[in-house]
Structure formats: C-alpha cells, structure tokens
PDB file of N, CA and C in Angstrom:
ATOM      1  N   UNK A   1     -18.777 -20.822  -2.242  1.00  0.00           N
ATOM      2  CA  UNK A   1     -18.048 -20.303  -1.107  1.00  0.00           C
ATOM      3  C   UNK A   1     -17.183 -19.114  -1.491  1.00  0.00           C
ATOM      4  N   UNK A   2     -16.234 -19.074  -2.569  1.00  0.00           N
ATOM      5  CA  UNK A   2     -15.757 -18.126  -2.836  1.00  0.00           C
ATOM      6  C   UNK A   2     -16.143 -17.238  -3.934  1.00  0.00           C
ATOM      7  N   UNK A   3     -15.739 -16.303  -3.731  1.00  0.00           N
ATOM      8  CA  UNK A   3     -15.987 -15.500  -5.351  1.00  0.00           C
ATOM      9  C   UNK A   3     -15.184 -15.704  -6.373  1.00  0.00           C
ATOM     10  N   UNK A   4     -15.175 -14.950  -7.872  1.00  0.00           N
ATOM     11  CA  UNK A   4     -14.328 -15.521  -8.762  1.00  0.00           C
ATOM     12  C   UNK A   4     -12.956 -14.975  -8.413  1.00  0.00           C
ATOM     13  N   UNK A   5     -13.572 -13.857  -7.963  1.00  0.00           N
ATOM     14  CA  UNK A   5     -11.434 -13.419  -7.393  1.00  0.00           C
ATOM     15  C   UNK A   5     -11.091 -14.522  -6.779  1.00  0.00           C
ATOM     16  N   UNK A   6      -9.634 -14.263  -6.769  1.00  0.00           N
ATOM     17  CA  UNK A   6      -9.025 -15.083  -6.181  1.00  0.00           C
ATOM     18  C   UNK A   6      -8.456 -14.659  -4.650  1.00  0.00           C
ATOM     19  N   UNK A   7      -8.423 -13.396  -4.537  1.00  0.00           N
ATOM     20  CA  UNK A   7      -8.035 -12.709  -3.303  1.00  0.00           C
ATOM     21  C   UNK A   7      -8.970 -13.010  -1.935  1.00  0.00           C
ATOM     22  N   UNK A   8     -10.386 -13.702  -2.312  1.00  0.00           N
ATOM     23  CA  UNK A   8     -11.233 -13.394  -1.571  1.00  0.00           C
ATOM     24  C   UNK A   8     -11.283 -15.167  -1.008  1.00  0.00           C
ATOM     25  N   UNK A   9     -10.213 -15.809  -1.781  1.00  0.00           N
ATOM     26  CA  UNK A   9     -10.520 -17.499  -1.422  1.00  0.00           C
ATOM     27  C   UNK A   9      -9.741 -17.691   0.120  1.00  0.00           C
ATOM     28  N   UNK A  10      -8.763 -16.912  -0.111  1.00  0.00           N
ATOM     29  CA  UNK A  10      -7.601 -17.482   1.373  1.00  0.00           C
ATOM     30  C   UNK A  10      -8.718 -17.087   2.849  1.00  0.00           C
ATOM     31  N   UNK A  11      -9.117 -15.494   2.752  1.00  0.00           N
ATOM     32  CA  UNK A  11      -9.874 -15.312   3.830  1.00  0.00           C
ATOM     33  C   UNK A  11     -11.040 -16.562   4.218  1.00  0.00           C
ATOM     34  N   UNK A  12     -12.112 -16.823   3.525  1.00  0.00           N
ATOM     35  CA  UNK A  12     -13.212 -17.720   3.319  1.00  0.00           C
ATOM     36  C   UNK A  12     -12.472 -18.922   3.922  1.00  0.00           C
ATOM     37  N   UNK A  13     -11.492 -19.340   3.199  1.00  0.00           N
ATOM     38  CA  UNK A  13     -10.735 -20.467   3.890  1.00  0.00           C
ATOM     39  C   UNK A  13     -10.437 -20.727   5.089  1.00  0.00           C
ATOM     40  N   UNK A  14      -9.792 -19.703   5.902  1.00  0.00           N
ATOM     41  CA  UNK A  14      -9.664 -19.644   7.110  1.00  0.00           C
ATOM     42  C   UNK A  14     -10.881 -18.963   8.199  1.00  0.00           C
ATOM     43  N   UNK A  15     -11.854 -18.681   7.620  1.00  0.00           N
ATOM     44  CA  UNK A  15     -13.188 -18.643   8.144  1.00  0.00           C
ATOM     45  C   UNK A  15     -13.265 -19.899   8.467  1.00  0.00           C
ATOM     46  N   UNK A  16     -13.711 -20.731   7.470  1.00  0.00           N
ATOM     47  CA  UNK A  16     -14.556 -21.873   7.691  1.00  0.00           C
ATOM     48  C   UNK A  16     -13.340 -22.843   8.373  1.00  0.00           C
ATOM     49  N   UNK A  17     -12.593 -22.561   8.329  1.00  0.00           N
ATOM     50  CA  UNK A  17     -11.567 -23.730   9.635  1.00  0.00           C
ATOM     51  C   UNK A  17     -11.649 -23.050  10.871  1.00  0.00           C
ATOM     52  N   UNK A  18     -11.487 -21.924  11.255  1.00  0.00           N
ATOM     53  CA  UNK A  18     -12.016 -21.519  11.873  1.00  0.00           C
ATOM     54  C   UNK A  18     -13.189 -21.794  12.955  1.00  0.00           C
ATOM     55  N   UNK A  19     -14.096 -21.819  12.091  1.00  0.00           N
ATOM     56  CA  UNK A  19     -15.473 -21.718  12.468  1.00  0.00           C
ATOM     57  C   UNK A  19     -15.256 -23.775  12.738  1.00  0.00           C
ATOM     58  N   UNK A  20     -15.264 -24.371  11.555  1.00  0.00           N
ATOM     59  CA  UNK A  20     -15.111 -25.927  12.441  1.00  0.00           C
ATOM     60  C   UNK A  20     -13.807 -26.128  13.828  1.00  0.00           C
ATOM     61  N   UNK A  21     -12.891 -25.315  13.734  1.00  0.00           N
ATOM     62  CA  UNK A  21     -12.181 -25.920  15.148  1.00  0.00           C
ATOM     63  C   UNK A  21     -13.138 -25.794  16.360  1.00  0.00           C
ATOM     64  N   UNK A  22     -13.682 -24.231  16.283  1.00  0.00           N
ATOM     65  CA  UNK A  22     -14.547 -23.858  17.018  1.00  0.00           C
ATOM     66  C   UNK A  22     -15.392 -24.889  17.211  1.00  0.00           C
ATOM     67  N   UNK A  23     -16.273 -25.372  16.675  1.00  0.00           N
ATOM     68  CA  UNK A  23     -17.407 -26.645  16.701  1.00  0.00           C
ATOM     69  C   UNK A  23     -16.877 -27.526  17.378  1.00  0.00           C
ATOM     70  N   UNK A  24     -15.367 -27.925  16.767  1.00  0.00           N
ATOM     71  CA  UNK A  24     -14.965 -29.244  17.643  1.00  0.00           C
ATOM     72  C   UNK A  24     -14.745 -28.950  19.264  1.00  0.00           C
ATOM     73  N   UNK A  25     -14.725 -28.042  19.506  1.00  0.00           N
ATOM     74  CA  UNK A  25     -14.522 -27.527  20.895  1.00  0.00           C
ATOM     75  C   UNK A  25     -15.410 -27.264  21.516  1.00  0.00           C
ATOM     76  N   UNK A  26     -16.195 -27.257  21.032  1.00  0.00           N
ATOM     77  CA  UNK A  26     -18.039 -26.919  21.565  1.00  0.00           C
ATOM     78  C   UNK A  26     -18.504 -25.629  21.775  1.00  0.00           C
ATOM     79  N   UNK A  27     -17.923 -24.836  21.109  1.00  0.00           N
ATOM     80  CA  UNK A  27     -17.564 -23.451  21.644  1.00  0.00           C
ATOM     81  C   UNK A  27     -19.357 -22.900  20.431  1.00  0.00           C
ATOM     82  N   UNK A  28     -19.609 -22.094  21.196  1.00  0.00           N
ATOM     83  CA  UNK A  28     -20.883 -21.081  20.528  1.00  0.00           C
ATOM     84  C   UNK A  28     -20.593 -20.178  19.767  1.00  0.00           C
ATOM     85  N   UNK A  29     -19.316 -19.721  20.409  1.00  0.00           N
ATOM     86  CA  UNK A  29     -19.138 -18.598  19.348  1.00  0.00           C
ATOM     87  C   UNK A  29     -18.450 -18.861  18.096  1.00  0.00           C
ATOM     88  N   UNK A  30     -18.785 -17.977  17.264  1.00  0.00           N
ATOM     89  CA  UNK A  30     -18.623 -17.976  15.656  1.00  0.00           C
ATOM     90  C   UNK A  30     -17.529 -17.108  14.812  1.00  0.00           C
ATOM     91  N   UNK A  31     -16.922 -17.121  13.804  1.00  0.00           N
ATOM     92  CA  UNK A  31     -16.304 -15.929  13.593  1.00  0.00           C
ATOM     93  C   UNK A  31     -16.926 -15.391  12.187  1.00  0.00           C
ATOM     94  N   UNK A  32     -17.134 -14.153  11.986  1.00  0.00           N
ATOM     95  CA  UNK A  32     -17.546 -13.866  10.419  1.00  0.00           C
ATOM     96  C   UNK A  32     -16.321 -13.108   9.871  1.00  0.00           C
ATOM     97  N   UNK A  33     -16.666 -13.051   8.508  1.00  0.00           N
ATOM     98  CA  UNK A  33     -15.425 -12.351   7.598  1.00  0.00           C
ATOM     99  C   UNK A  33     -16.237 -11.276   6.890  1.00  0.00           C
ATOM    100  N   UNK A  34     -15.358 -10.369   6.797  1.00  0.00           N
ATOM    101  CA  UNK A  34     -15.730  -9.420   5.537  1.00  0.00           C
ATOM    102  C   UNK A  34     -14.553  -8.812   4.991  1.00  0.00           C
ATOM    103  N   UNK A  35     -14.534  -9.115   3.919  1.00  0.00           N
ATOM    104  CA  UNK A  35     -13.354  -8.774   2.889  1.00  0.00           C
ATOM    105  C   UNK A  35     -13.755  -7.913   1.938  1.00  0.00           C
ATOM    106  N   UNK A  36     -13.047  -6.851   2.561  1.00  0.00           N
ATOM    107  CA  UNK A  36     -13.011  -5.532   1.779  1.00  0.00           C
ATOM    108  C   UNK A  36     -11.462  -4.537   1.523  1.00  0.00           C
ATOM    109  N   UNK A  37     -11.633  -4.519  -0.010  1.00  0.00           N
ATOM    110  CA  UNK A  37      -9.816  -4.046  -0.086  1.00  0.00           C
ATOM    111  C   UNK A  37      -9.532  -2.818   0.024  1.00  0.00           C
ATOM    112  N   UNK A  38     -10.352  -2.352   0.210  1.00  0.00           N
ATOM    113  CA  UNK A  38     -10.582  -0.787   0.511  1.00  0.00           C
ATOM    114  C   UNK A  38     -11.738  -0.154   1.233  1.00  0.00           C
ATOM    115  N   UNK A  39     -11.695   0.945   2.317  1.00  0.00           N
ATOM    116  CA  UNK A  39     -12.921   1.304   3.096  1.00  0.00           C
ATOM    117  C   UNK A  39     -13.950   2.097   2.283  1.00  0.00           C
ATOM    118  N   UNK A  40     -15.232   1.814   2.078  1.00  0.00           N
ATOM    119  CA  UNK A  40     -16.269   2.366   1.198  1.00  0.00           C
ATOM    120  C   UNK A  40     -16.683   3.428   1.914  1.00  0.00           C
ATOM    121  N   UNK A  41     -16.413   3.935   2.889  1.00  0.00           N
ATOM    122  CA  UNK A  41     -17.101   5.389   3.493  1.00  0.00           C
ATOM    123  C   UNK A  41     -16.258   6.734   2.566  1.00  0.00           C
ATOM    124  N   UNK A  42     -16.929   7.309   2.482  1.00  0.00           N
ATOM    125  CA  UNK A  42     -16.891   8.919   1.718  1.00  0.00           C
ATOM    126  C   UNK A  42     -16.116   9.601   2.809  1.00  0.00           C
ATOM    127  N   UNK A  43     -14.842  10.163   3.078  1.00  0.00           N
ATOM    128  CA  UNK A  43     -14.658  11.134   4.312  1.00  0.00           C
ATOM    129  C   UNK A  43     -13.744  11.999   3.288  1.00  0.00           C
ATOM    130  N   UNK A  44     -13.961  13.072   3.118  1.00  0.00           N
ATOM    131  CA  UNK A  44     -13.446  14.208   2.254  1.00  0.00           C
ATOM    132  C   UNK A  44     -12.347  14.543   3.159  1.00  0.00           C
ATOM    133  N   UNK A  45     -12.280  14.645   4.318  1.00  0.00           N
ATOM    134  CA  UNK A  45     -11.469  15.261   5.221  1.00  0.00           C
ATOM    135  C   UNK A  45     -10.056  14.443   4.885  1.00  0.00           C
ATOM    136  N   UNK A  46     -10.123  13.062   4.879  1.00  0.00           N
ATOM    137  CA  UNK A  46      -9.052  12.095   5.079  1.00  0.00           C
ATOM    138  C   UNK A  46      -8.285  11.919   3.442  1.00  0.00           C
ATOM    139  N   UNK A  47      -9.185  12.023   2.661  1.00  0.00           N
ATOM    140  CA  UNK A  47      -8.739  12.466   0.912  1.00  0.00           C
ATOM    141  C   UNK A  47      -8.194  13.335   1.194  1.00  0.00           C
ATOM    142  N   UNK A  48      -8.395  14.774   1.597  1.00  0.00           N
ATOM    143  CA  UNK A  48      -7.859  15.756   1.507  1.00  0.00           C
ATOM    144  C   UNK A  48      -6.638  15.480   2.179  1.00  0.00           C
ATOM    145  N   UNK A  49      -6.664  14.945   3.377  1.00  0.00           N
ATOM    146  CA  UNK A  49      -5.136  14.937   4.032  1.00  0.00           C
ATOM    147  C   UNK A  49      -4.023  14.063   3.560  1.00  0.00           C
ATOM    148  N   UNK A  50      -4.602  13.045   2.626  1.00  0.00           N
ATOM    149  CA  UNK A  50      -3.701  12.160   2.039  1.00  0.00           C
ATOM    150  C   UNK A  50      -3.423  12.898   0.840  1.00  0.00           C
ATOM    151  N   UNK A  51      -4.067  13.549  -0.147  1.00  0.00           N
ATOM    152  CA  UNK A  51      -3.872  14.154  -1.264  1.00  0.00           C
ATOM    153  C   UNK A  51      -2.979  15.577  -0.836  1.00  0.00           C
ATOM    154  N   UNK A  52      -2.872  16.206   0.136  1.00  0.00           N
ATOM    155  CA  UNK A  52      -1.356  17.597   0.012  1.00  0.00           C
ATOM    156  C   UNK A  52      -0.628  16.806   0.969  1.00  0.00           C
ATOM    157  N   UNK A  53      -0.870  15.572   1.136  1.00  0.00           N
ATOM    158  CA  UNK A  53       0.692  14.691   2.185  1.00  0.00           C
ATOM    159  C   UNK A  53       1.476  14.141   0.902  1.00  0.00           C
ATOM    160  N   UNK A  54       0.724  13.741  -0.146  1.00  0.00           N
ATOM    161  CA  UNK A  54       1.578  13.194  -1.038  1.00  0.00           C
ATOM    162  C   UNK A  54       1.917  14.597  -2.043  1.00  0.00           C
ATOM    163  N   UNK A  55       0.886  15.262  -2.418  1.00  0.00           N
ATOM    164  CA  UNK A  55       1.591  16.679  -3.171  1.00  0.00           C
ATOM    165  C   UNK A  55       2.658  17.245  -2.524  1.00  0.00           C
ATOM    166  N   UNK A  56       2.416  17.871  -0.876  1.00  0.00           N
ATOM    167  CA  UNK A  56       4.126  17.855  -0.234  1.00  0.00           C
ATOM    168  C   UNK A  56       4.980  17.175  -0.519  1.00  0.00           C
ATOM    169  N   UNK A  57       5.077  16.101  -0.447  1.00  0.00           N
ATOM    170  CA  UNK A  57       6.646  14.791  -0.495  1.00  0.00           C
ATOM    171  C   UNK A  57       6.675  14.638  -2.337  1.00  0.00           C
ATOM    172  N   UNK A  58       5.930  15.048  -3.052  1.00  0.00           N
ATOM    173  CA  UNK A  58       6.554  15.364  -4.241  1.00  0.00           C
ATOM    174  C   UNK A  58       7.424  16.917  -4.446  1.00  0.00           C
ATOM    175  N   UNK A  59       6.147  17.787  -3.994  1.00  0.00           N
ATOM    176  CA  UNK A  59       7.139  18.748  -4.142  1.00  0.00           C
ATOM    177  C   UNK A  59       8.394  19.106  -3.324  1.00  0.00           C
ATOM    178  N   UNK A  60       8.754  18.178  -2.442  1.00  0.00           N
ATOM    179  CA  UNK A  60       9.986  18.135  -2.004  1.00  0.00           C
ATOM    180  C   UNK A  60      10.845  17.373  -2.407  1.00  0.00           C
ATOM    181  N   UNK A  61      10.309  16.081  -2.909  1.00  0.00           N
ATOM    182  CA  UNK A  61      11.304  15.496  -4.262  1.00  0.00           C
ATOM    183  C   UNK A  61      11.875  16.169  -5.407  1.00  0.00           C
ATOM    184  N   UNK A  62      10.713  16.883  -5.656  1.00  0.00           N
ATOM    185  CA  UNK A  62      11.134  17.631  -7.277  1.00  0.00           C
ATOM    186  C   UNK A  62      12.000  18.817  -7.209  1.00  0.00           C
ATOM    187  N   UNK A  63      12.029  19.052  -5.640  1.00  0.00           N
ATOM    188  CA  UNK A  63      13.285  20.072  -5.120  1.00  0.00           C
ATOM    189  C   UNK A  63      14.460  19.858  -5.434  1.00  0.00           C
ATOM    190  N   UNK A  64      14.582  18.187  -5.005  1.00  0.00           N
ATOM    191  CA  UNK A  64      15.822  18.073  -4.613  1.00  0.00           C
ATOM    192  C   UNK A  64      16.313  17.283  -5.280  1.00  0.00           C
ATOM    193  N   UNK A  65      15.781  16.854  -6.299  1.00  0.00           N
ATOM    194  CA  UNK A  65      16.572  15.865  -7.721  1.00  0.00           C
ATOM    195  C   UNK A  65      17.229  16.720  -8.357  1.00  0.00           C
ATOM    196  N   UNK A  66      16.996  17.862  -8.827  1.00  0.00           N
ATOM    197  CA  UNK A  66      17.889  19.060  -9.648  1.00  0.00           C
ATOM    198  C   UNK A  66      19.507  19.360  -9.717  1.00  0.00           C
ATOM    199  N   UNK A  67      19.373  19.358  -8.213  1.00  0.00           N
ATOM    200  CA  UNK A  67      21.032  19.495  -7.850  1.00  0.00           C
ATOM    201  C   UNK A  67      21.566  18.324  -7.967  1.00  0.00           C
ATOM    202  N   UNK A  68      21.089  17.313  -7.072  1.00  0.00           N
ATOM    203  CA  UNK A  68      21.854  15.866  -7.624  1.00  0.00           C
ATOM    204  C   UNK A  68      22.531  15.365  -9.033  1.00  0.00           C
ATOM    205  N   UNK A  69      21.223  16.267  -9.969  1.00  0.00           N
ATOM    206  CA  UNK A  69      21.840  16.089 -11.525  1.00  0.00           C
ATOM    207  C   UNK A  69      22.857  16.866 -11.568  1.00  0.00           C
ATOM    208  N   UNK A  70      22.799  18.077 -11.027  1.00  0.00           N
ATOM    209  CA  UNK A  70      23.762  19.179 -11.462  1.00  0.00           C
ATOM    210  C   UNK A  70      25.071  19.160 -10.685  1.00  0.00           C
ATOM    211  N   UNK A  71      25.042  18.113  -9.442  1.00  0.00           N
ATOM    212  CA  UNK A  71      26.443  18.202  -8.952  1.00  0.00           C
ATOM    213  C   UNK A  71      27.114  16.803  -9.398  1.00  0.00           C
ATOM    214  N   UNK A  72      26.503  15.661 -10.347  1.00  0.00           N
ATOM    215  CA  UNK A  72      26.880  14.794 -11.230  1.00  0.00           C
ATOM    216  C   UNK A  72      28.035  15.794 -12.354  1.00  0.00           C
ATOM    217  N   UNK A  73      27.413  16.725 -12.312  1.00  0.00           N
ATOM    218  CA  UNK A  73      27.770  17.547 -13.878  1.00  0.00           C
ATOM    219  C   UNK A  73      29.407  17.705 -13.340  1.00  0.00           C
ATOM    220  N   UNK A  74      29.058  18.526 -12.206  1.00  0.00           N
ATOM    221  CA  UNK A  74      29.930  19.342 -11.713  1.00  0.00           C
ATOM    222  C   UNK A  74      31.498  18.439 -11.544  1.00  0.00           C
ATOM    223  N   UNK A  75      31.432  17.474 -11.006  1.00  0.00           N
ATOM    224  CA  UNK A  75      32.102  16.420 -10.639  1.00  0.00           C
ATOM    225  C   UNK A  75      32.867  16.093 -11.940  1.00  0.00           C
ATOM    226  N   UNK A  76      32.333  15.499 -12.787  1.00  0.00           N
ATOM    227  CA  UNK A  76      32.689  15.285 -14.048  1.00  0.00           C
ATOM    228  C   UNK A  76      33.023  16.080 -14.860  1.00  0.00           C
ATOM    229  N   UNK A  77      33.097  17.671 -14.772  1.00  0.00           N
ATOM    230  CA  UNK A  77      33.545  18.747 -15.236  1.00  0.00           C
ATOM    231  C   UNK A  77      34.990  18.819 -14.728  1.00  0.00           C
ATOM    232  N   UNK A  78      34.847  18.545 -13.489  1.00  0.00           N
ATOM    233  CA  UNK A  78      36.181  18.756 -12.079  1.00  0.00           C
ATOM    234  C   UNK A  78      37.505  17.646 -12.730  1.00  0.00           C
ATOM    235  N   UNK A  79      36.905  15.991 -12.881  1.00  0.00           N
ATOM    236  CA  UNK A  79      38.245  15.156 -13.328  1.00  0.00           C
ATOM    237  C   UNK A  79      37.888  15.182 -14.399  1.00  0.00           C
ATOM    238  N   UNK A  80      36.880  15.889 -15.102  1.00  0.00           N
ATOM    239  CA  UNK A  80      37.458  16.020 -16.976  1.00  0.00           C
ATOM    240  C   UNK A  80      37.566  14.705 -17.372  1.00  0.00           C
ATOM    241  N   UNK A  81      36.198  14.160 -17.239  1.00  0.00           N
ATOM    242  CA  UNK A  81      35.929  13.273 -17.634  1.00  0.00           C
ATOM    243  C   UNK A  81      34.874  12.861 -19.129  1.00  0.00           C
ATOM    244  N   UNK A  82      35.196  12.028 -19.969  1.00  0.00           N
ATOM    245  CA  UNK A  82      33.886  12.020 -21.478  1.00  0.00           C
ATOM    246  C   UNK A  82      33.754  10.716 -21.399  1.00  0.00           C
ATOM    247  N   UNK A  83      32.577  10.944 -22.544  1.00  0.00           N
ATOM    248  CA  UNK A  83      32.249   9.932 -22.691  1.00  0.00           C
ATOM    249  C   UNK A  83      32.299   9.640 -24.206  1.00  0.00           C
ATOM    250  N   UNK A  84      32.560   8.333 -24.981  1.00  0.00           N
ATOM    251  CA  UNK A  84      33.359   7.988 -25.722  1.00  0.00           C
ATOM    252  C   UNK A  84      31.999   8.007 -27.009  1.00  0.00           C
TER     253      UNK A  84
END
C-alpha cells in the first residue's frame, strides 16, 4: 500500500478510509490519490518568473543590510562605547 517514504503513508491512509466510509454508505463514487511533491510539467515561463522574483528580493536585501551595519557603527561611535 505504501511506498518506502514515509510522506506518501498519511495520504494512502486517508484514501482508503475514505474510500471504505464511502462503501458503508453505498455510495459509487470513489476517491483516488496522487501524491506528488512537486509539479513535473516543464514551464520555462514560471522558472523564469520565480527565478528574478527571488533575484529581486535579494537584491533588495543586499541593499539594505549595509547601512543597518553602518548605523550600528555610528551609534556606538556617538555614546563611545568598547568593547572589553
């Protein structure tokens, strides 16, 4: 019933209860599973838009960590502060 993963036991599980409540109810219809942890279609378009969405929000991170260090500095320059 299951595979050796372990990720793939909980779904299967609730298939097949599933599928017997259904029975006890007399019901025809069925439910199937497919467990997949990621979508296997090729779409270049949707790579591409996820790959400069995350290159943007880095290079706007790597903007803005710089000063944060440098107004740490600044601060601690100001009450003349060391470290021991």
């Amino acid at each position: 019933m299951c595979s050796p993963e372990p990720i793939n036991c909980f779904p299967v599980l609730l298939n097949i209860l599933s599928n017997t409540f259904l029975r006890l109810r007399n019901s025809t219809a069925r439910l199937r599973l497919w467990s997949q942890l990621f979508s296997t279609g090729e779409n270049a378009e949707v790579k591409n838009y996820i790959f400069f969405g995350l290159f943007t929000y880095l290079l706007v991170l790597a903007a803005g960590l710089p000063p944060l260090f440098a107004m740490s500095s600044v601060e601690d320059y100001k009450v003349k502060s060391t470290s021991c």
